[in-house]
Protein backbone atom coordinates (compact mmCIF):
# COMPACT_ATOMS: atom_id res chain seq x y z
CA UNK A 1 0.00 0.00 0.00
CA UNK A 2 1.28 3.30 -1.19
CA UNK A 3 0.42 6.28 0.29
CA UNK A 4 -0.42 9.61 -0.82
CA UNK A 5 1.92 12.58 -1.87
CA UNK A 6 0.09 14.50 0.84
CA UNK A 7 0.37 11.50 3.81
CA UNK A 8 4.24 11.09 2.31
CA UNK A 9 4.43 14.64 3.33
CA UNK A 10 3.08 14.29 6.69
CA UNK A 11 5.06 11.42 6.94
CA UNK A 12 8.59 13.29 6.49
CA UNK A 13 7.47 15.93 8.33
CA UNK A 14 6.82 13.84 11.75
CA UNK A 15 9.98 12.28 10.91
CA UNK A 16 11.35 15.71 11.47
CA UNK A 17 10.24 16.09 14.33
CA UNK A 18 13.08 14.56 16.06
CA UNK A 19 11.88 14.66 19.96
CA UNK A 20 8.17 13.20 18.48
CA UNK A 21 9.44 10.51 16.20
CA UNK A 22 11.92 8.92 19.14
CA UNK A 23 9.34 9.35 21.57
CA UNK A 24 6.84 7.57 19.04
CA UNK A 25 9.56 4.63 19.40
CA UNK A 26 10.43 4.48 22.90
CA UNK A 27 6.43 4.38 23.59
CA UNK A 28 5.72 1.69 21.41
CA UNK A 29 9.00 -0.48 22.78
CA UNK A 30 7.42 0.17 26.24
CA UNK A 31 4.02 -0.63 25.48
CA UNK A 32 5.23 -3.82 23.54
CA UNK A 33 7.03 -5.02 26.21
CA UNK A 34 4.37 -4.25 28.79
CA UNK A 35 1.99 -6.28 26.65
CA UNK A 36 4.44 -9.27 27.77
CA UNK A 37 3.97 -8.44 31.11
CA UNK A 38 3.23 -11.95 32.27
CA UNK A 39 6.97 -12.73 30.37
CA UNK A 40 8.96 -10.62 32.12
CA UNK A 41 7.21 -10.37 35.56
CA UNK A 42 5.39 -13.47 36.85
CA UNK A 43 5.39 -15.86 40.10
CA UNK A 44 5.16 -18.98 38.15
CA UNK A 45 7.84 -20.16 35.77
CA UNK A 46 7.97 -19.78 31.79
CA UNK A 47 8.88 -23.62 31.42
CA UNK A 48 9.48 -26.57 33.61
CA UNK A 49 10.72 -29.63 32.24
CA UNK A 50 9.64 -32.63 34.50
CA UNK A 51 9.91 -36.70 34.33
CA UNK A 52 11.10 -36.01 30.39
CA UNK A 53 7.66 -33.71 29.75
CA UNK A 54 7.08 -30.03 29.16
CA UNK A 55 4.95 -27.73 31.17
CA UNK A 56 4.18 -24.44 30.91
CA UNK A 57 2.69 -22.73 34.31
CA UNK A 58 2.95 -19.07 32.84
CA UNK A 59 0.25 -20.18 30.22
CA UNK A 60 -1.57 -23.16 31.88
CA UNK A 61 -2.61 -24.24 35.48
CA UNK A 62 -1.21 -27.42 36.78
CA UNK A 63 -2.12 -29.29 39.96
CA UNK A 64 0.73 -30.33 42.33
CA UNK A 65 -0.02 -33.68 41.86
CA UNK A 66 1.29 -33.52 38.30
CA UNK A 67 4.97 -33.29 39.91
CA UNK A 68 4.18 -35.79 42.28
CA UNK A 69 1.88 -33.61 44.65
CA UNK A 70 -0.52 -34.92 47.35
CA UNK A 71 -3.08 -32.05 46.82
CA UNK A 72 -5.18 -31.53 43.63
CA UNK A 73 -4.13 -27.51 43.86
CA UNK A 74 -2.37 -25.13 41.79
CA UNK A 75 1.45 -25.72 42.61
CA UNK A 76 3.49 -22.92 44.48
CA UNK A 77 6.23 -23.35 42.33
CA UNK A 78 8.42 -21.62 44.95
CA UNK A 79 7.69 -23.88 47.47
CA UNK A 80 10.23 -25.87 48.49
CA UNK A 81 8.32 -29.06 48.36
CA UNK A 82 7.47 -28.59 44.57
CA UNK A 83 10.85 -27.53 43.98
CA UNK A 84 12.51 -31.03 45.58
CA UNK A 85 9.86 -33.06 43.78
CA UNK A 86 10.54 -31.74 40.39
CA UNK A 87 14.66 -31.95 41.87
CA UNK A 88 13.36 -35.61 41.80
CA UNK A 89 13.37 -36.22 38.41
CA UNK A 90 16.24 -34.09 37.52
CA UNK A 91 13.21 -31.74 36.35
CA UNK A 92 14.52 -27.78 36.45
CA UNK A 93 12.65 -24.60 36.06
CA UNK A 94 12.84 -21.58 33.50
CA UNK A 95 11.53 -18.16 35.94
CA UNK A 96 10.76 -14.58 34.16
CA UNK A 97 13.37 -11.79 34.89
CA UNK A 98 11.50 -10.80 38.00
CA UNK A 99 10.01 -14.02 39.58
CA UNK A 100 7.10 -11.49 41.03
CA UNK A 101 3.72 -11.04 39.19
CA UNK A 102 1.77 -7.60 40.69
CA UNK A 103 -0.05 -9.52 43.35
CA UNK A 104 2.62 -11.77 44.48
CA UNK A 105 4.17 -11.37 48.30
CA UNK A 106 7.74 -11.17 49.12
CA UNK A 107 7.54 -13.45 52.13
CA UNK A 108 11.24 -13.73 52.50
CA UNK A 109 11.80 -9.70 53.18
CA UNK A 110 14.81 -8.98 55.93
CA UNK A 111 13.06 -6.14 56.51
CA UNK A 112 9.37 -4.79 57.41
CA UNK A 113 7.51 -3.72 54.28
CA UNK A 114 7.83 -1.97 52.38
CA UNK A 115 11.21 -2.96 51.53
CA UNK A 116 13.99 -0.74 49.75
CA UNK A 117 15.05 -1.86 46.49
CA UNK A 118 17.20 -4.73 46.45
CA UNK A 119 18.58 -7.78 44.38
CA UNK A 120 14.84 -9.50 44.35
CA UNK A 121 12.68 -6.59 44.30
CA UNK A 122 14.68 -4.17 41.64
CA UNK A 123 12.13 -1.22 43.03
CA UNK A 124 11.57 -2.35 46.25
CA UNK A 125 8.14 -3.98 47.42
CA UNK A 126 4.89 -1.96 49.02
CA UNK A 127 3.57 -1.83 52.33
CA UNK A 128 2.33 -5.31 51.34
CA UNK A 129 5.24 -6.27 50.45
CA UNK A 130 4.26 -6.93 46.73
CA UNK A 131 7.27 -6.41 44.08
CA UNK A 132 6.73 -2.61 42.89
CA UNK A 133 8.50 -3.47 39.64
CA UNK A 134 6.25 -5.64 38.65
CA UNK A 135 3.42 -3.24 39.88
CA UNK A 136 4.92 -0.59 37.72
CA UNK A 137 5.10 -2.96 34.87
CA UNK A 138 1.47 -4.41 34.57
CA UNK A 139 0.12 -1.03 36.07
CA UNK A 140 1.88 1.14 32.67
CA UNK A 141 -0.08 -1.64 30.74
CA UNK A 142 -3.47 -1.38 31.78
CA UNK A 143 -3.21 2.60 31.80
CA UNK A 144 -2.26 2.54 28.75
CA UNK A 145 -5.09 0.04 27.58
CA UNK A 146 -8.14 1.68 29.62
CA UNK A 147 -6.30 5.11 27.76
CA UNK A 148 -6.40 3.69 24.07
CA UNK A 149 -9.95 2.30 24.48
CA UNK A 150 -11.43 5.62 26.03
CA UNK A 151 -9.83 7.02 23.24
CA UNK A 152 -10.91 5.61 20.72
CA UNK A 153 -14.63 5.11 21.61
CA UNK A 154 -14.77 8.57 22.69
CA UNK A 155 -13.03 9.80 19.05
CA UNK A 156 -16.37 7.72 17.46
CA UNK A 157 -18.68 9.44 19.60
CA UNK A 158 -17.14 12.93 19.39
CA UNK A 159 -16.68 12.84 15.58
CA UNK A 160 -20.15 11.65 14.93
CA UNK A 161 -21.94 13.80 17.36
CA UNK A 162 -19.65 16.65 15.47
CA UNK A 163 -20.36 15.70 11.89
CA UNK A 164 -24.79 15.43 12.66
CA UNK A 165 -24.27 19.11 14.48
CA UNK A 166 -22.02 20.84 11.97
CA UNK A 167 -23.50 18.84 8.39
CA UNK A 168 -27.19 19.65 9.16
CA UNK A 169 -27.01 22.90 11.40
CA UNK A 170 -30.44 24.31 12.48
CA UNK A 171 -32.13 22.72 15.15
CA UNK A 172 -29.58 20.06 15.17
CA UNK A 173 -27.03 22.67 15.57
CA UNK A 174 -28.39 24.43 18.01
CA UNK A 175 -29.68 21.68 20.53
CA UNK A 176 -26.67 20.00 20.29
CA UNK A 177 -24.84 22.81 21.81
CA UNK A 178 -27.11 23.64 24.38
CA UNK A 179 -26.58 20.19 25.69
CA UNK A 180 -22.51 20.55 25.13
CA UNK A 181 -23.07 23.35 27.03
CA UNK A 182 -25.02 22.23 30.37
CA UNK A 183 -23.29 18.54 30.42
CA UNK A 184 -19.48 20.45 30.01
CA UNK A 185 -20.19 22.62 32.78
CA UNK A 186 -21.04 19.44 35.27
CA UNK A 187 -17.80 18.74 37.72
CA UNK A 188 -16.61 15.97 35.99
CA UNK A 189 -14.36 14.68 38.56
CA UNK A 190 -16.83 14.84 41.37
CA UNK A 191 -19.77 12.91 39.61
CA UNK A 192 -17.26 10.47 38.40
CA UNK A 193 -16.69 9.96 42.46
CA UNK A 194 -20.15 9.93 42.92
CA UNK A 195 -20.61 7.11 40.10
CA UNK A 196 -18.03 5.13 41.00
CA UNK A 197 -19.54 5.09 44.61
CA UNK A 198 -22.80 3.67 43.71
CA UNK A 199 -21.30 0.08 42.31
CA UNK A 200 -17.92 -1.84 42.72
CA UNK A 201 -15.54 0.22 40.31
CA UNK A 202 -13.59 -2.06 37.77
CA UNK A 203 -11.88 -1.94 34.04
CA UNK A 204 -15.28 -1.85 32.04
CA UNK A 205 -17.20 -0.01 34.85
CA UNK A 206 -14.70 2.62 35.02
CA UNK A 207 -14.68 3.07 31.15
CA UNK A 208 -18.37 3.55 30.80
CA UNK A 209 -18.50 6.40 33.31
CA UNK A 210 -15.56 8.26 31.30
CA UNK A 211 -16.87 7.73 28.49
CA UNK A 212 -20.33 9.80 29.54
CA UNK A 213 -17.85 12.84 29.54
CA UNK A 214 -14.73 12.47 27.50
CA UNK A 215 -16.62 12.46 23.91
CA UNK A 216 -16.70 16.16 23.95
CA UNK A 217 -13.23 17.15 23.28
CA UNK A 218 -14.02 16.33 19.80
CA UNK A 219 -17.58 17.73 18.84
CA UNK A 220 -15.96 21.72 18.51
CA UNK A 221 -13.26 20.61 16.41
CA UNK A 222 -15.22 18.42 13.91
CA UNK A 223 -18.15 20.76 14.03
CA UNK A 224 -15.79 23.59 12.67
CA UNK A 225 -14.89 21.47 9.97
CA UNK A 226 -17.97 20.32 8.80
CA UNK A 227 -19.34 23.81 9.37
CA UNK A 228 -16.95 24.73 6.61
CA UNK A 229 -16.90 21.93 4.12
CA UNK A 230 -20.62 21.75 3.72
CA UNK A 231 -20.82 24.98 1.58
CA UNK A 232 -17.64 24.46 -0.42
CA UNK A 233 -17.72 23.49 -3.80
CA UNK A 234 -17.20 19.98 -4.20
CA UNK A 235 -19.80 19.48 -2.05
CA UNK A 236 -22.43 21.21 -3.51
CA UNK A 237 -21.25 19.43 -6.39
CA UNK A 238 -21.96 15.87 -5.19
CA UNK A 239 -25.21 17.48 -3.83
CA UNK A 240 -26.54 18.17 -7.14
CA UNK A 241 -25.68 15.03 -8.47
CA UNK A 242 -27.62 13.35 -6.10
CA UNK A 243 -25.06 11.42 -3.49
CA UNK A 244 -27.09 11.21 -0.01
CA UNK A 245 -25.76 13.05 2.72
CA UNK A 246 -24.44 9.66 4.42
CA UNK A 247 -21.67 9.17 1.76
CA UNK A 248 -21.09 13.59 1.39
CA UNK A 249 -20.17 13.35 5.21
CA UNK A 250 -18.26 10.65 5.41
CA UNK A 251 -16.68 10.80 1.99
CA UNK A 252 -15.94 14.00 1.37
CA UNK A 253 -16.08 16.08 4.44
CA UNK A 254 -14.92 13.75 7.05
CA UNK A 255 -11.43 13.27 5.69
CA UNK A 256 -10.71 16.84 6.04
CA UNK A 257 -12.00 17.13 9.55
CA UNK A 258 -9.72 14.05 10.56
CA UNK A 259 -6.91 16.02 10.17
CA UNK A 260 -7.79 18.00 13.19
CA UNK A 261 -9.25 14.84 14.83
CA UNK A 262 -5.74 13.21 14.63
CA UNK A 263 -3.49 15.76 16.45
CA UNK A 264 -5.84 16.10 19.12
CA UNK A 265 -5.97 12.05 20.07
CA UNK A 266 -2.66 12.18 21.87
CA UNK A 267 -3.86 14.98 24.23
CA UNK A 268 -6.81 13.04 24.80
CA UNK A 269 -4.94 9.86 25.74
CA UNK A 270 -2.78 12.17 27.98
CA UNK A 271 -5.89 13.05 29.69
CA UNK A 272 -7.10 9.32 29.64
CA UNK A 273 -4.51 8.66 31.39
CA UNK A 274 -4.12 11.28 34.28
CA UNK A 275 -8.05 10.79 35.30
CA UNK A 276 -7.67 7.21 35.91
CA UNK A 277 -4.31 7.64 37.89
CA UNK A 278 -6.75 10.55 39.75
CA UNK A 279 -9.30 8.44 40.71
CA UNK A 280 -7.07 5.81 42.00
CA UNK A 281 -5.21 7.72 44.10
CA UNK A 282 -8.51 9.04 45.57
CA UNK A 283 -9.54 5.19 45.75
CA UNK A 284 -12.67 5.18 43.53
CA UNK A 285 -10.64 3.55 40.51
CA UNK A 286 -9.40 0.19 39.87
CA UNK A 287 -10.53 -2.43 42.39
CA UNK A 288 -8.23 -3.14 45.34
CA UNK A 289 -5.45 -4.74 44.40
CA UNK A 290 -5.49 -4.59 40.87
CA UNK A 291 -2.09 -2.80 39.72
CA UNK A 292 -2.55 0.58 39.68
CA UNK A 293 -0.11 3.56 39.19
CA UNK A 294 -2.29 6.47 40.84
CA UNK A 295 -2.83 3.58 43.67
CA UNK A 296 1.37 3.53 44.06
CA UNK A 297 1.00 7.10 43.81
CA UNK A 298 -0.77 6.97 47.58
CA UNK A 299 1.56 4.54 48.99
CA UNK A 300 4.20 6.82 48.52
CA UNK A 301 2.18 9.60 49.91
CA UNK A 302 1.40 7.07 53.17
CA UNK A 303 4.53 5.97 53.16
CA UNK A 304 7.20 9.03 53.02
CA UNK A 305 9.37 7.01 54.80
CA UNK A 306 9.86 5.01 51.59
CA UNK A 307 10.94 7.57 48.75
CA UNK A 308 11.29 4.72 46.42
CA UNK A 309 7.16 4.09 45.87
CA UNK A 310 6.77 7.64 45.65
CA UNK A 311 9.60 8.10 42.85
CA UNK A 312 9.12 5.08 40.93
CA UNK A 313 5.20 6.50 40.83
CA UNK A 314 6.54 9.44 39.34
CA UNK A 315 9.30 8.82 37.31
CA UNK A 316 6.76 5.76 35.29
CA UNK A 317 4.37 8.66 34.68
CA UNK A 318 6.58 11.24 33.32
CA UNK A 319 7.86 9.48 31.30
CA UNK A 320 4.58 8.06 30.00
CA UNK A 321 3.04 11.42 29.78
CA UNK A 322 6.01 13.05 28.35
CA UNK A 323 6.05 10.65 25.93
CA UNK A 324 2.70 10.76 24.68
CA UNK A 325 2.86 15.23 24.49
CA UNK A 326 5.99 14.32 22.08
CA UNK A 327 4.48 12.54 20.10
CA UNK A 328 1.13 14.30 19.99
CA UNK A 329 3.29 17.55 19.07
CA UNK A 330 5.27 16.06 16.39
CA UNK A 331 1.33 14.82 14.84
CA UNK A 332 0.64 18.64 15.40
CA UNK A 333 3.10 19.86 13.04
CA UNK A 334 2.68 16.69 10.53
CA UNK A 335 -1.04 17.37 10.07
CA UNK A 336 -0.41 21.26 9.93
CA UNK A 337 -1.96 22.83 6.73
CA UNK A 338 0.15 25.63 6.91
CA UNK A 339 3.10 23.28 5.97
């Protein structure tokens, strides 16, 4: 698939963009690997080799009684009794870079948690004494998800609700913004509290509520545009020769009013992104438990006896965030008409 002289332009120009086009990179490295999380961070071993067999625990459940267990459970491969039986058979055992998923407990701290950083817990552990590394590691994932799915659900909404108000005008136009107007002025972060209060918050929950709010960022933008393409030529043109205003909108109009659409996504993921963390640390996000960056964020504030919660909190969402304003810049100047 080729693309056009005009996306070839954009192209070179986000290339150019030097801070946006590493940052573009280094996010999509990150991401990747974070995608892998139960890879690289994980209680249970990639691959055991037992009695001349393959398992894998990181992918499957096994019983103890596979190994030569007396309980029909889910081995604790770090037990020492699973360990000697698999010994046994001159079985051996394949573990993840960090032998910790997010919910696992360092039982074997020399220290009351949370523990500093050491040789087993690269970041230190929590005052549960669960591995912040691998916290930091499956929390950076599921921000990123619950950002990337807000985003784009909210990008359908916003667009459409933009094209009907901007395409048709008139009543359309003018009820629609009546009702942009009274449900932007609502405290957003107060009835998401509210919300959330009502039921047990989780992933989906949590994304429904946003959703309610975050499809406005669009409607102005793509309004504008539609506004403006409706009475230009080529549109009055496929008017008169009789193309329904379905295929005008999304044919010829839309396109144009991505343009916009596209250097504004970034900004909204960046905002995606700092609400959940928000809500979390207020503890009406994620369940309990679940790994959470905003929820690592309170720890450290709990816990200013242990800078290394508080910093690793910060330094994973800098660099997310900065990341993301890089790149949304650099998709800025790309989609610029004035270049």
């Amino acid at each position: 698939m080729t693309l056009s002289p005009l996306n070839q332009r954009r192209l070179l120009l986000f290339k150019a963009h030097k801070r946006g086009w590493w940052s573009l990179w280094i996010f999509l490295v990150l991401f990747g690997l974070s995608l892998g999380a139960e890879l690289i961070a994980n209680d249970k071993p990639l691959v055991v080799h037992y009695d001349n067999a393959w398992y894998f625990p990181v992918l499957k459940r096994y019983p103890e009684t596979v190994f030569g267990g007396e309980f029909p459970l889910q081995a604790n491969y770090k037990s020492p009794y699973i360990q000697e039986l698999i010994g046994q058979k001159d079985g051996w055992m394949l573990w993840p870079p960090i032998p910790f998923s997010y919910s696992s407990i360092n039982y074997d701290l020399q220290v009351p948690a949370p523990g500093p950083p050491s040789r087993d817990n690269w970041l230190g552990t929590d005052d549960q004494g669960r591995d912040v590394m691998a916290r930091v590691i499956y929390g950076f994932r599921i921000s990123v998800l619950f950002a990337l799915i807000l985003t784009i659900l909210s990008s359908i909404i916003g667009v459409f609700a933009g094209a009907l108000q901007g395409f048709y005008g008139g009543w359309v136009d003018l009820v629609g913004q009546r009702f942009l107007e009274i449900w932007s002025g609502l405290p957003v972060l107060y009835l998401l509290i509210i919300l959330a209060s009502f039921v047990q918050p989780n992933f989906w929950w949590l994304l429904g509520i946003m959703l309610l709010f975050s499809w406005m960022s669009l409607v102005d933008v793509v309004r504008a545009e539609f506004l403006r393409g409706r009475n230009l030529e080529y549109v009055r043109a496929a008017r008169a020769l009789g193309m329904q205003n379905g295929a005008i909108m999304f044919n010829h109009i839309l396109p144009n009013a991505m343009v916009s659409t596209m250097t504004f996504m970034p900004f909204i993921l960046t905002g995606a992104i700092g609400t959940l963390t928000a809500l979390d640390f207020l503890g009406f996000g994620l369940p309990p438990g679940a790994p959470s960056l905003g929820e690592l964020v309170a720890q450290g504030k709990s816990n200013l006896q242990a800078p290394w919660l508080g910093i690793s909190a910060f330094t994973v969402l800098a660099l997310m965030l900065s990341l993301l304003v890089f790149i949304g810049e650099a998709a800025r100047d790309a989609f610029d008409p004035r270049k």
